[in-house]
N, C-alpha and C. Protein backbone atom coordinates (compact mmCIF):
# COMPACT_ATOMS: atom_id res chain seq x y z
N UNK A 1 0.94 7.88 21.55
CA UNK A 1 0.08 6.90 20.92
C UNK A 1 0.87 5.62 20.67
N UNK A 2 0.24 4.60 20.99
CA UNK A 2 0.36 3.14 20.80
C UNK A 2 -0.10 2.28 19.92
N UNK A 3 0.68 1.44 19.14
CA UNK A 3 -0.78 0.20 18.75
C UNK A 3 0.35 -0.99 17.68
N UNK A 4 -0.02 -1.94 17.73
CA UNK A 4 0.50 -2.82 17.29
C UNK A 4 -0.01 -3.21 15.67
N UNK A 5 0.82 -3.28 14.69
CA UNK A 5 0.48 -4.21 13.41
C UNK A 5 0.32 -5.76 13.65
N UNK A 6 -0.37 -5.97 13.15
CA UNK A 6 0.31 -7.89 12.89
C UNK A 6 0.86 -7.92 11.20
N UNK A 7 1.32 -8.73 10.72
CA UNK A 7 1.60 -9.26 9.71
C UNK A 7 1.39 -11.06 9.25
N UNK A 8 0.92 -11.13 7.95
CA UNK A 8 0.93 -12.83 8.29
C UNK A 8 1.73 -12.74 6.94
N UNK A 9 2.95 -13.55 7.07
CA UNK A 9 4.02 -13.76 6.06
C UNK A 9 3.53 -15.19 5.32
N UNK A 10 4.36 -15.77 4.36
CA UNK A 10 3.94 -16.47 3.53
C UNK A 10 5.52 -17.14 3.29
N UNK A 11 6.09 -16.98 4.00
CA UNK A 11 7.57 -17.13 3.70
C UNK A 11 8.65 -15.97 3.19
N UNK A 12 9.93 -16.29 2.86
CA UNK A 12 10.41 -15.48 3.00
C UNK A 12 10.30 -14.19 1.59
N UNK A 13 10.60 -13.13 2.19
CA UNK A 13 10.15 -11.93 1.53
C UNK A 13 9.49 -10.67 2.36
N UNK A 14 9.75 -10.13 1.48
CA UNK A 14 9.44 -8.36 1.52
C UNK A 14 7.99 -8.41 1.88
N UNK A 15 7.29 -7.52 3.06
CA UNK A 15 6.02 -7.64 3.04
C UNK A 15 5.88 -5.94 3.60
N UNK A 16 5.40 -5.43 2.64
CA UNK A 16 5.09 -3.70 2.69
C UNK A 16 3.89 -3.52 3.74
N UNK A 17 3.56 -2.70 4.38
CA UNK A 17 2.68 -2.14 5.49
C UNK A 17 2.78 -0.55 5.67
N UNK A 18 3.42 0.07 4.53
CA UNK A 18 3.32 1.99 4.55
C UNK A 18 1.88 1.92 4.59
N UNK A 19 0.92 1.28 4.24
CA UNK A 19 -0.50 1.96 3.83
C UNK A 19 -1.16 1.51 5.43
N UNK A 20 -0.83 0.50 6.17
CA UNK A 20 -1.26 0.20 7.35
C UNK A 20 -1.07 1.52 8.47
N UNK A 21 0.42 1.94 8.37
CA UNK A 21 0.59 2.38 9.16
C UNK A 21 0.52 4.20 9.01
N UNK A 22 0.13 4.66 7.28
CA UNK A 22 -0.08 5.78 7.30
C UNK A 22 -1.63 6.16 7.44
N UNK A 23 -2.23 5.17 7.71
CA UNK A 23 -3.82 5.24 8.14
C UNK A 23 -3.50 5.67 9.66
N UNK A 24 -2.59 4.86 10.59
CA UNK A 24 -2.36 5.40 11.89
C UNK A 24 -1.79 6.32 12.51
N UNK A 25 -1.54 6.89 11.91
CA UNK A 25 -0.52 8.44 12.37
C UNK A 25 -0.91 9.70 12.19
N UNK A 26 -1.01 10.36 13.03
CA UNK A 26 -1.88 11.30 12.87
C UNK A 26 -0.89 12.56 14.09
N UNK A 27 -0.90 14.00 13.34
CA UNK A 27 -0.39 14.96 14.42
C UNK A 27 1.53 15.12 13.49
N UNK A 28 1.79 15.48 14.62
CA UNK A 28 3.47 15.52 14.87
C UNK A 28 4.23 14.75 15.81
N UNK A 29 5.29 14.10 15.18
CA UNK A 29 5.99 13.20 16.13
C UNK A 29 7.29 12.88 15.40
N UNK A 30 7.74 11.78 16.10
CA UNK A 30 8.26 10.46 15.89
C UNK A 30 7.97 9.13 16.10
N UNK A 31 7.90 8.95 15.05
CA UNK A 31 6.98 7.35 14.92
C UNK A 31 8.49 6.05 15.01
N UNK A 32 8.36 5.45 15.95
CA UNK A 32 8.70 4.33 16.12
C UNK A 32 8.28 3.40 16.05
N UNK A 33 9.17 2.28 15.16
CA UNK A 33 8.52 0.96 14.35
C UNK A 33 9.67 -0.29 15.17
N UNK A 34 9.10 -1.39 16.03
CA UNK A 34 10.04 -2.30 16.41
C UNK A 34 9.30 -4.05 15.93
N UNK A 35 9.89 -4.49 15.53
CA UNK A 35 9.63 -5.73 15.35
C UNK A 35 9.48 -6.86 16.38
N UNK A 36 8.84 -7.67 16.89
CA UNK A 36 8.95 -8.25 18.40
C UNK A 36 9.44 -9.87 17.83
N UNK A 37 10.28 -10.07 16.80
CA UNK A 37 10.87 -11.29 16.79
C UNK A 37 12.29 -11.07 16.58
N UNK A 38 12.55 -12.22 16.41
CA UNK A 38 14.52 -12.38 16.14
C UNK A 38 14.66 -13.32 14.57
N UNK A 39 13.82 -13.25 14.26
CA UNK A 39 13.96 -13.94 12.90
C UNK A 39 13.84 -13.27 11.63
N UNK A 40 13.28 -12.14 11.71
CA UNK A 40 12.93 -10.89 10.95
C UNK A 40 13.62 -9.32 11.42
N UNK A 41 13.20 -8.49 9.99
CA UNK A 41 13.49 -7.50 10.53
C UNK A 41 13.17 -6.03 9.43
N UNK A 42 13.15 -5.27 9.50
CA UNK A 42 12.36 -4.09 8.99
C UNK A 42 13.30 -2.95 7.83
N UNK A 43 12.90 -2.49 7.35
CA UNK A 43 13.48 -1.81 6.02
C UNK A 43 12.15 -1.02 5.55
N UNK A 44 13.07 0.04 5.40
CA UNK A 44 12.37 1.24 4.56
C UNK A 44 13.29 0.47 2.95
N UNK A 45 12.71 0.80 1.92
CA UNK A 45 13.53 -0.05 0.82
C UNK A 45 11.96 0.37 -0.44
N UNK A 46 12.44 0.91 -1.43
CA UNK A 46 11.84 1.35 -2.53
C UNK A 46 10.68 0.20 -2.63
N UNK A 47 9.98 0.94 -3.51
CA UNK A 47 8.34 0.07 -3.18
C UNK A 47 7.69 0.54 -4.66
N UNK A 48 8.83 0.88 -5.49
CA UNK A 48 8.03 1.47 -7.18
C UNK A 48 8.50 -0.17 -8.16
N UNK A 49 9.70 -0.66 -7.89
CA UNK A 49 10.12 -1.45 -8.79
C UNK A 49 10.07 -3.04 -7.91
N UNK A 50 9.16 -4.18 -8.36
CA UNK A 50 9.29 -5.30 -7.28
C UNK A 50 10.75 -6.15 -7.47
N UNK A 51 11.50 -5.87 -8.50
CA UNK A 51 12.63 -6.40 -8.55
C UNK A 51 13.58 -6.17 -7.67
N UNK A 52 13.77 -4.87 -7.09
CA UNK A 52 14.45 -4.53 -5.87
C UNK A 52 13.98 -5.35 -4.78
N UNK A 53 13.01 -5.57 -4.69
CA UNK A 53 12.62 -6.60 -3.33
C UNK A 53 12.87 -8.11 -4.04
N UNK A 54 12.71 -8.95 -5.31
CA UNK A 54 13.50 -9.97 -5.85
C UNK A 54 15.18 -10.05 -5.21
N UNK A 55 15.78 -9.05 -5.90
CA UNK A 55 17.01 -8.66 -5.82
C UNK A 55 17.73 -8.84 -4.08
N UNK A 56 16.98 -7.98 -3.27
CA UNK A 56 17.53 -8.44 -1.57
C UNK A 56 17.23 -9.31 -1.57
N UNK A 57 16.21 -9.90 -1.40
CA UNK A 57 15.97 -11.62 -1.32
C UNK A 57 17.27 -12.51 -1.68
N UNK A 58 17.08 -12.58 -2.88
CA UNK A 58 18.25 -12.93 -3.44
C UNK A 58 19.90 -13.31 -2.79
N UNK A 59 19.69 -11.33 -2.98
CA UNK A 59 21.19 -11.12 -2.11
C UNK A 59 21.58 -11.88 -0.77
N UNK A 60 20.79 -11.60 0.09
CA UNK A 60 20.89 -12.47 1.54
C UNK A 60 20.62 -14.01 1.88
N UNK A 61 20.21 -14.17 0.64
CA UNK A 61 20.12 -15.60 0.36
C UNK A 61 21.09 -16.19 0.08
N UNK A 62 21.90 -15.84 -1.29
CA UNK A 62 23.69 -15.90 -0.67
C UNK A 62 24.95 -16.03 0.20
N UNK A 63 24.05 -14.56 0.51
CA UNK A 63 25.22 -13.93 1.65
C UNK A 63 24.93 -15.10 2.83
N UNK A 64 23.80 -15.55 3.46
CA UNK A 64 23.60 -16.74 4.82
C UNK A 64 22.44 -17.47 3.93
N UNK A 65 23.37 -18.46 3.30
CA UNK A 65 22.53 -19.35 2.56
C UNK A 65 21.64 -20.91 3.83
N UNK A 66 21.32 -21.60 3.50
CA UNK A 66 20.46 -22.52 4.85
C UNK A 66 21.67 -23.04 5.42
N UNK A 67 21.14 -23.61 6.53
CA UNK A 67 22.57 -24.45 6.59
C UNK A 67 22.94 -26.11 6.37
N UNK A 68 21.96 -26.41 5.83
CA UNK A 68 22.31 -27.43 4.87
C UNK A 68 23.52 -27.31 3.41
N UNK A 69 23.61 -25.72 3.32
CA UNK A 69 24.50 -25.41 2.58
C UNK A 69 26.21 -25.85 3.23
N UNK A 70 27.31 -26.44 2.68
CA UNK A 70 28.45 -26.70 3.21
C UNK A 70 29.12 -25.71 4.04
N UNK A 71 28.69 -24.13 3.70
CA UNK A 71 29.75 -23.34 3.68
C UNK A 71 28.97 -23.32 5.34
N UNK A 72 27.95 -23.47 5.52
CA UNK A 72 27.84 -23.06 6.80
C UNK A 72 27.44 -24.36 7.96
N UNK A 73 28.00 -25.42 7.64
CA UNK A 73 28.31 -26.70 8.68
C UNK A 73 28.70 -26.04 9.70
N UNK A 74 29.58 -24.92 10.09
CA UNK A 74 30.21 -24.67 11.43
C UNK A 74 29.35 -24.51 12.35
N UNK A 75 27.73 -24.03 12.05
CA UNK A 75 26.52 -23.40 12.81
C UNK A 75 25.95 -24.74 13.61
N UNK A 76 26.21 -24.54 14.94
CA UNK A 76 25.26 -25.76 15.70
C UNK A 76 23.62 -25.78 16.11
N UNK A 77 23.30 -24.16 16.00
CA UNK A 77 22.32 -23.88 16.31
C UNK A 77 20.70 -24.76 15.15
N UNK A 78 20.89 -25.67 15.01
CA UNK A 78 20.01 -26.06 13.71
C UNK A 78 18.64 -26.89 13.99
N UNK A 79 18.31 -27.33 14.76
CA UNK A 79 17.06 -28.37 15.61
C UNK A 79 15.97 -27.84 15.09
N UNK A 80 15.88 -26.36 14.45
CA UNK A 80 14.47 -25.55 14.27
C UNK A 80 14.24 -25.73 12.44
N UNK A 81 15.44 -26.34 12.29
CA UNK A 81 14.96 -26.26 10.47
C UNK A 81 16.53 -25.13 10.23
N UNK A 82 16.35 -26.12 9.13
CA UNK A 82 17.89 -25.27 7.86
C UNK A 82 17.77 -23.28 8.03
N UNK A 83 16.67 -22.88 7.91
CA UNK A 83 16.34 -21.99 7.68
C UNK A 83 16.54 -20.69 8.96
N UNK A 84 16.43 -21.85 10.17
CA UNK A 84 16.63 -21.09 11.65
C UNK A 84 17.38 -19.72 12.02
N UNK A 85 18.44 -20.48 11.62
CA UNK A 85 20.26 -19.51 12.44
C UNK A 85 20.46 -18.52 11.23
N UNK A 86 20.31 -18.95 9.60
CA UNK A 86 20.05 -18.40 8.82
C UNK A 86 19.54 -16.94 9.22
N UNK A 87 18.44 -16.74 9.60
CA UNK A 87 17.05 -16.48 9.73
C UNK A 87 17.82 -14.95 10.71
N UNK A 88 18.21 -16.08 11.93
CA UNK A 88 18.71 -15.17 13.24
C UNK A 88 20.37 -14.26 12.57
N UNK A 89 20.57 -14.69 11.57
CA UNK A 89 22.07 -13.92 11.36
C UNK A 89 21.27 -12.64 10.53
N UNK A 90 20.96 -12.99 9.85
CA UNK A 90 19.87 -11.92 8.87
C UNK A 90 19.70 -10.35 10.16
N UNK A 91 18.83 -11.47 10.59
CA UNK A 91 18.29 -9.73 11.36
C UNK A 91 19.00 -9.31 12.46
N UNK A 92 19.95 -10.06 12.37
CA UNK A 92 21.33 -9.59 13.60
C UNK A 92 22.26 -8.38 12.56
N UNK A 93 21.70 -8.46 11.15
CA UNK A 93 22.50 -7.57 10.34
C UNK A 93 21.85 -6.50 9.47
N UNK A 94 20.17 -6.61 9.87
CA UNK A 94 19.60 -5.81 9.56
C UNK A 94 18.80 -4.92 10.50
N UNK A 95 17.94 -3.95 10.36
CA UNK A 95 17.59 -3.64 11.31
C UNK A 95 16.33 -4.13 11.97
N UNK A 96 16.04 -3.87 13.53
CA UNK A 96 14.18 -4.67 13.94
C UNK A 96 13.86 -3.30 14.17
N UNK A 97 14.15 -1.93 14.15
CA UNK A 97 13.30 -1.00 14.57
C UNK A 97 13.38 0.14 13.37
N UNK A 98 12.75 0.84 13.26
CA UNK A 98 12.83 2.16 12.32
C UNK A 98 12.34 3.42 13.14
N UNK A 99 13.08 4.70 13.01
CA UNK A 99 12.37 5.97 13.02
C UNK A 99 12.26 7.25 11.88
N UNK A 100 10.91 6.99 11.99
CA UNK A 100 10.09 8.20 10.77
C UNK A 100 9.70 8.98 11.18
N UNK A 101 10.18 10.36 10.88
CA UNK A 101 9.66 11.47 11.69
C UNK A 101 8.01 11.99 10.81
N UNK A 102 6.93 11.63 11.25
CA UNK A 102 5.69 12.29 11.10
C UNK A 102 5.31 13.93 11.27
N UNK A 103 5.17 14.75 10.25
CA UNK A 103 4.64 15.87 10.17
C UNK A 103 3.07 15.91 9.22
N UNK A 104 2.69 16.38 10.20
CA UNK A 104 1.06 16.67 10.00
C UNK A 104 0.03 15.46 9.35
N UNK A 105 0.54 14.81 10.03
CA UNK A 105 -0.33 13.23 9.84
C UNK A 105 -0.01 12.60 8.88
N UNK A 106 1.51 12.70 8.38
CA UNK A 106 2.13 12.08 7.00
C UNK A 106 3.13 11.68 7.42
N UNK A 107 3.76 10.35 7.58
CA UNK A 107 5.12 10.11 7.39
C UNK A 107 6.23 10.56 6.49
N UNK A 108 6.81 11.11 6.83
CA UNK A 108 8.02 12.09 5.87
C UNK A 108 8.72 11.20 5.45
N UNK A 109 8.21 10.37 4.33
CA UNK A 109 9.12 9.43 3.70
C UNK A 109 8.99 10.41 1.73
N UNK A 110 10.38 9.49 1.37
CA UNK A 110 10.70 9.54 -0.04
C UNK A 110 9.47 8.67 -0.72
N UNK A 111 9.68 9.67 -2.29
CA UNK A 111 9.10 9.50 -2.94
C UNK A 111 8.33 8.03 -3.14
N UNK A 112 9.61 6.72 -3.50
CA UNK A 112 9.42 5.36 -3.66
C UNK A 112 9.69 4.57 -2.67
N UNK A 113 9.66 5.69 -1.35
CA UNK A 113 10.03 4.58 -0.08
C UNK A 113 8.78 3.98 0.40
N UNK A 114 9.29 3.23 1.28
CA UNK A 114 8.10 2.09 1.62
C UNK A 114 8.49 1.29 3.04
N UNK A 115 8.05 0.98 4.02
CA UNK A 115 8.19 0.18 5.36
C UNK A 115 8.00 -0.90 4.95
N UNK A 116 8.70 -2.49 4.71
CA UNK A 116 8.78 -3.58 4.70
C UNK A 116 9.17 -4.42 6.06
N UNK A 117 8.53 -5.40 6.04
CA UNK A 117 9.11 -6.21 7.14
C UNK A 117 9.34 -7.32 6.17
N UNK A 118 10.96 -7.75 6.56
CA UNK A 118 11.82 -8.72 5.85
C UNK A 118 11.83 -9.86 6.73
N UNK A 119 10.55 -10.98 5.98
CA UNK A 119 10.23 -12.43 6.73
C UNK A 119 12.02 -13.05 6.25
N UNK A 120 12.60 -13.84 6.84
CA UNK A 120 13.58 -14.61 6.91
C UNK A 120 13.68 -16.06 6.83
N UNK A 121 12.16 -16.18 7.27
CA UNK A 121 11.70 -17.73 7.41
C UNK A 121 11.33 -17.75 6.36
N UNK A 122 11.26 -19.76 6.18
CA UNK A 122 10.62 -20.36 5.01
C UNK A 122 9.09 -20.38 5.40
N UNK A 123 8.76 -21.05 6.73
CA UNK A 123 7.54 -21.15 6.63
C UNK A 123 6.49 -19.95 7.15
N UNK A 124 5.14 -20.14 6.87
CA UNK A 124 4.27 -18.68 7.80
C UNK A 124 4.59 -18.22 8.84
N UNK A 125 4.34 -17.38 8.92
CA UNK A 125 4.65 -16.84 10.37
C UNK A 125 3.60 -15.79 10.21
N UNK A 126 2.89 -15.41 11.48
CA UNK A 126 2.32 -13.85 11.94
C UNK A 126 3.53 -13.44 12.74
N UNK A 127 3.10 -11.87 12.11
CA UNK A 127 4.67 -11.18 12.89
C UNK A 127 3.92 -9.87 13.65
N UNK A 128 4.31 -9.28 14.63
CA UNK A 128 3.73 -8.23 15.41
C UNK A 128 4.75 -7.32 15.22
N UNK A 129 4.55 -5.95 14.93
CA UNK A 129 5.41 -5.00 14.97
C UNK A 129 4.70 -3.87 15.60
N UNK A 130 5.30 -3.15 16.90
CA UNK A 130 4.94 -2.40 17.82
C UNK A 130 5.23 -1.09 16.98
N UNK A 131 4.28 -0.11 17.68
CA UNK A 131 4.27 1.17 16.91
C UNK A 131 4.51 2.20 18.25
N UNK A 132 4.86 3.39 18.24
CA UNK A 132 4.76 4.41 19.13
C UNK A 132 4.77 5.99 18.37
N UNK A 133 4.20 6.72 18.44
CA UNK A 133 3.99 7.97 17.88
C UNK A 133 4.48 8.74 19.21
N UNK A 134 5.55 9.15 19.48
CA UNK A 134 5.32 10.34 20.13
C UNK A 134 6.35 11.84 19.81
């Protein structure tokens, strides 16, 4: 089985889709989750407390701040907006795919886990994330 999510982001942040994609799964498998951009990228990441999703934000916001920031003048890649190369280091360090092993039409996730796709960008974006059950 096949089928694609979309997502429409709002900027950057945590955007949950467990409830999208446990409507689609059905049987026994392995469910594969891939993201089809380079600016984003995907996390299973607790989904009980929204401060944990504050908190990464945060963190990686630091860690590859824009590059209007000094520390990162060395980056030439910039014509797309401060936010660009930023954007592309992010999900060069996180992951674009996930596998959840599905038993009996349930994703075998933890208690407070949750499937996020981690927008990177400032501005909207629709994001497509490919699915495969097999």
């Amino acid at each position: 089985m096949q089928t694609e999510f979309t997502l429409q982001t709002a900027g950057q942040g945590l955007y949950e889709f467990t409830r999208d994609v446990a409507r689609w799964v059905q049987g026994d498998g392995l469910l594969t989750l891939f993201v089809r951009h380079t600016s984003c990228s995907l996390l299973i990441q607790e989904n009980a407390d929204p401060e944990v999703q504050t908190d990464l934000r945060n963190y990686f916001a630091r860690l590859v701040p824009p590059t209007t920031d000094p520390s990162m003048r060395y980056l030439t890649h910039t014509y797309e907006g401060p936010d660009d190369m930023p954007a592309h280091i992010k999900a060069a360090m996180m992951p674009v795919s996930l596998s959840i092993p599905v038993q009996g039409g349930q994703m075998v996730l933890g208690t407070w886990q949750g499937i996020y796709l981690f927008e990177h960008r400032d501005a909207p974006h629709q994001r497509r994330v490919a699915a495969h059950l097999a």
